[in-house]
C-alpha atoms as a PDB file:
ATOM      1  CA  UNK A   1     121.754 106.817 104.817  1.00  0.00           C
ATOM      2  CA  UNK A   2     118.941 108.633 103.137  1.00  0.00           C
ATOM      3  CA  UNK A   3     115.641 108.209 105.613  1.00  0.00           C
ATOM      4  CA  UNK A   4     112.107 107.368 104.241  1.00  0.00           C
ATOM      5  CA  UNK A   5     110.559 110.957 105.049  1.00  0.00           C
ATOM      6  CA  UNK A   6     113.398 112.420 102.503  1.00  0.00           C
ATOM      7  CA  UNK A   7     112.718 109.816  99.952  1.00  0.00           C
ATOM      8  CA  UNK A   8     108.576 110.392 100.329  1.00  0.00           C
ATOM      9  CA  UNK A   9     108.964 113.855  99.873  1.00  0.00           C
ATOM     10  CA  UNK A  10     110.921 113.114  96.848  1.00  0.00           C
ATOM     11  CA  UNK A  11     108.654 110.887  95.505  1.00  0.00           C
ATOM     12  CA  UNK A  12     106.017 113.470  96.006  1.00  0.00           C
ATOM     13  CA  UNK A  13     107.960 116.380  94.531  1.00  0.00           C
ATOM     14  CA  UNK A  14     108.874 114.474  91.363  1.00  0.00           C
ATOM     15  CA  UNK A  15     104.723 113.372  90.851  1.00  0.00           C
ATOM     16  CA  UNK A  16     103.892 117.386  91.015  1.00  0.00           C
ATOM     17  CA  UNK A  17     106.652 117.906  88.621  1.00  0.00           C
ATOM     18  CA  UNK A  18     105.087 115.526  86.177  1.00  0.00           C
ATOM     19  CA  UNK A  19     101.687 116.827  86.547  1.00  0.00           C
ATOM     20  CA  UNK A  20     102.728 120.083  85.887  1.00  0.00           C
ATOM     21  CA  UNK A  21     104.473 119.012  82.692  1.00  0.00           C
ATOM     22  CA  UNK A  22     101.185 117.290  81.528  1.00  0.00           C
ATOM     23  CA  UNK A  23      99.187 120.466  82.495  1.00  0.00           C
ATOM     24  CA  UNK A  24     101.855 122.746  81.128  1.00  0.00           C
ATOM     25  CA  UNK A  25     101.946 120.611  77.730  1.00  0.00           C
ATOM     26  CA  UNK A  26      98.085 120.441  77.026  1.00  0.00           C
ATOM     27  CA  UNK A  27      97.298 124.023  77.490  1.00  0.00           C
ATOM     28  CA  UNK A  28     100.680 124.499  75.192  1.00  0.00           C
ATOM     29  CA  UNK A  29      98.609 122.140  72.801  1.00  0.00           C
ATOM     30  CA  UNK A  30      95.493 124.008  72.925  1.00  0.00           C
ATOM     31  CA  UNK A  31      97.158 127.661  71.983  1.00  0.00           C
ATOM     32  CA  UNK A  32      99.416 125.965  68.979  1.00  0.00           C
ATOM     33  CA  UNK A  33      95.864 124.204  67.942  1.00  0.00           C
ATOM     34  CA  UNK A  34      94.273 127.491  67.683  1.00  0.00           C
ATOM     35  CA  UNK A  35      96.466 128.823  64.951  1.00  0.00           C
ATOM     36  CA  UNK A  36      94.781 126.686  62.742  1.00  0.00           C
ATOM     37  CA  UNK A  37      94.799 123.333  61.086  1.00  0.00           C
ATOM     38  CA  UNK A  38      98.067 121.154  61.653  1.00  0.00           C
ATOM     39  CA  UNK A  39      99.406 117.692  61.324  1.00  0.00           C
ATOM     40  CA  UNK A  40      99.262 115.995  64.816  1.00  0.00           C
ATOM     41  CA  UNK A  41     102.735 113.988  65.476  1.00  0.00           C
ATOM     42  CA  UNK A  42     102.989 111.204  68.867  1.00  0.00           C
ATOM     43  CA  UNK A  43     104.343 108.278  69.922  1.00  0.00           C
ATOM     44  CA  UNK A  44     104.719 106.202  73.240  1.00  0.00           C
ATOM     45  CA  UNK A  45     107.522 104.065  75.238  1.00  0.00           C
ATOM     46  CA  UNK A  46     106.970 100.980  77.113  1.00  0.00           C
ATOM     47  CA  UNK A  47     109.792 100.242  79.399  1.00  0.00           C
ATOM     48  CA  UNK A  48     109.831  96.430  80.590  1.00  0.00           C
ATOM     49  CA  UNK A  49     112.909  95.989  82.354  1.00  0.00           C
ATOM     50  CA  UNK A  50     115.486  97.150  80.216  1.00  0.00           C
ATOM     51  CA  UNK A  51     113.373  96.150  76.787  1.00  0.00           C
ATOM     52  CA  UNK A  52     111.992  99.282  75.279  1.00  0.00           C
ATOM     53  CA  UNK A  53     109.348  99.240  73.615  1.00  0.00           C
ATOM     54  CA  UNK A  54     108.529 102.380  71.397  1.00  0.00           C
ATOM     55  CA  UNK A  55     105.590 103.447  69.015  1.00  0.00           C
ATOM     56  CA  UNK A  56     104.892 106.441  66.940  1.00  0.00           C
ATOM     57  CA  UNK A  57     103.470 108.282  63.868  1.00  0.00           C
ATOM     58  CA  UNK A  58     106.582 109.192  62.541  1.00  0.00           C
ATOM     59  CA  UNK A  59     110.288 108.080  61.928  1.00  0.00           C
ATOM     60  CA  UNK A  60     111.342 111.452  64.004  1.00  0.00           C
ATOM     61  CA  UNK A  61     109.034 110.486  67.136  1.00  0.00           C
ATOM     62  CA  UNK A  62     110.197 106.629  67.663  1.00  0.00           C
ATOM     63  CA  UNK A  63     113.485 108.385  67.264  1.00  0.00           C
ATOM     64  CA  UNK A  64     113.791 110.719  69.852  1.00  0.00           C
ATOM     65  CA  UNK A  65     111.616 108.302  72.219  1.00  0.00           C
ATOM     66  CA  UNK A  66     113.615 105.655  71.643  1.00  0.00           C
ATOM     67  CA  UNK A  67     116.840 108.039  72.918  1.00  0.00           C
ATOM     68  CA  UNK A  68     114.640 108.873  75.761  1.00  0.00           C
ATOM     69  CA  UNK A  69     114.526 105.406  76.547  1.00  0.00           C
ATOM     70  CA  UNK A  70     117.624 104.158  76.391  1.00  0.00           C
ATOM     71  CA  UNK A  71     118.740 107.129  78.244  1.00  0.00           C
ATOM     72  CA  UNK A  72     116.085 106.545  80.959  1.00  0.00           C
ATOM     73  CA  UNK A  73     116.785 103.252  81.517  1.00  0.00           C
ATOM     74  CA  UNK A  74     120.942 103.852  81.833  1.00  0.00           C
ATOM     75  CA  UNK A  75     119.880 106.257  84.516  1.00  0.00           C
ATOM     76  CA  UNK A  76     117.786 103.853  86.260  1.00  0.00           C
ATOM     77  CA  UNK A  77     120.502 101.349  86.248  1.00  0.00           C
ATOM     78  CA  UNK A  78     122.983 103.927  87.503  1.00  0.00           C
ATOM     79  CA  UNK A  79     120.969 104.886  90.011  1.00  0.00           C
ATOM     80  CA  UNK A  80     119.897 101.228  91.482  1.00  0.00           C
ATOM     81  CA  UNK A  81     124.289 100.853  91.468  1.00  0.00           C
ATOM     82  CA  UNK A  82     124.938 103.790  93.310  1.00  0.00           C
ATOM     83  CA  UNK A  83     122.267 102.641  96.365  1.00  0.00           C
ATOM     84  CA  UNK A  84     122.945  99.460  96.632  1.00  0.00           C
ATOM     85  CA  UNK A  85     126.309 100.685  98.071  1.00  0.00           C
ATOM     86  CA  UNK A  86     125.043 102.984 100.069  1.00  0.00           C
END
């Protein structure tokens, strides 16, 4: 059984890892901006229990985040299966 300081420090390792990735990706953002004047691509996911819901500038974008998605929510379900039998 996996105790509740294990899965706190988890939880806390995986947050830094995410704000990393957001700090990491807007200075990225800032140097590619600085080359000069370029098209600007995005898009966003809502998850609502297993209904994605995905939005974006461009065909390419809802693509890939719609992958993400789908792939994101398989691992959540695998996961959920694997502890409840734990």
């Amino acid at each position: 059984m996996i105790d509740s300081d294990s899965l706190v420090t988890l939880g806390f390792v995986l947050f830094l890892m995410g704000f990393v990735a957001v700090f990491v990706s807007i200075v990225l953002m800032l140097f590619s901006s600085a080359d000069g004047e370029k098209k600007v691509r995005g898009g966003g996911a809502v998850i609502i229990g297993p209904f994605p819901i995905v939005f974006g500038t461009d065909i390419k974008s809802v693509k890939v985040l719609l992958v993400l998605s789908v792939i994101l929510i398989a691992l959540t379900l695998l996961i959920s299966i694997i502890f409840q039998y734990l």
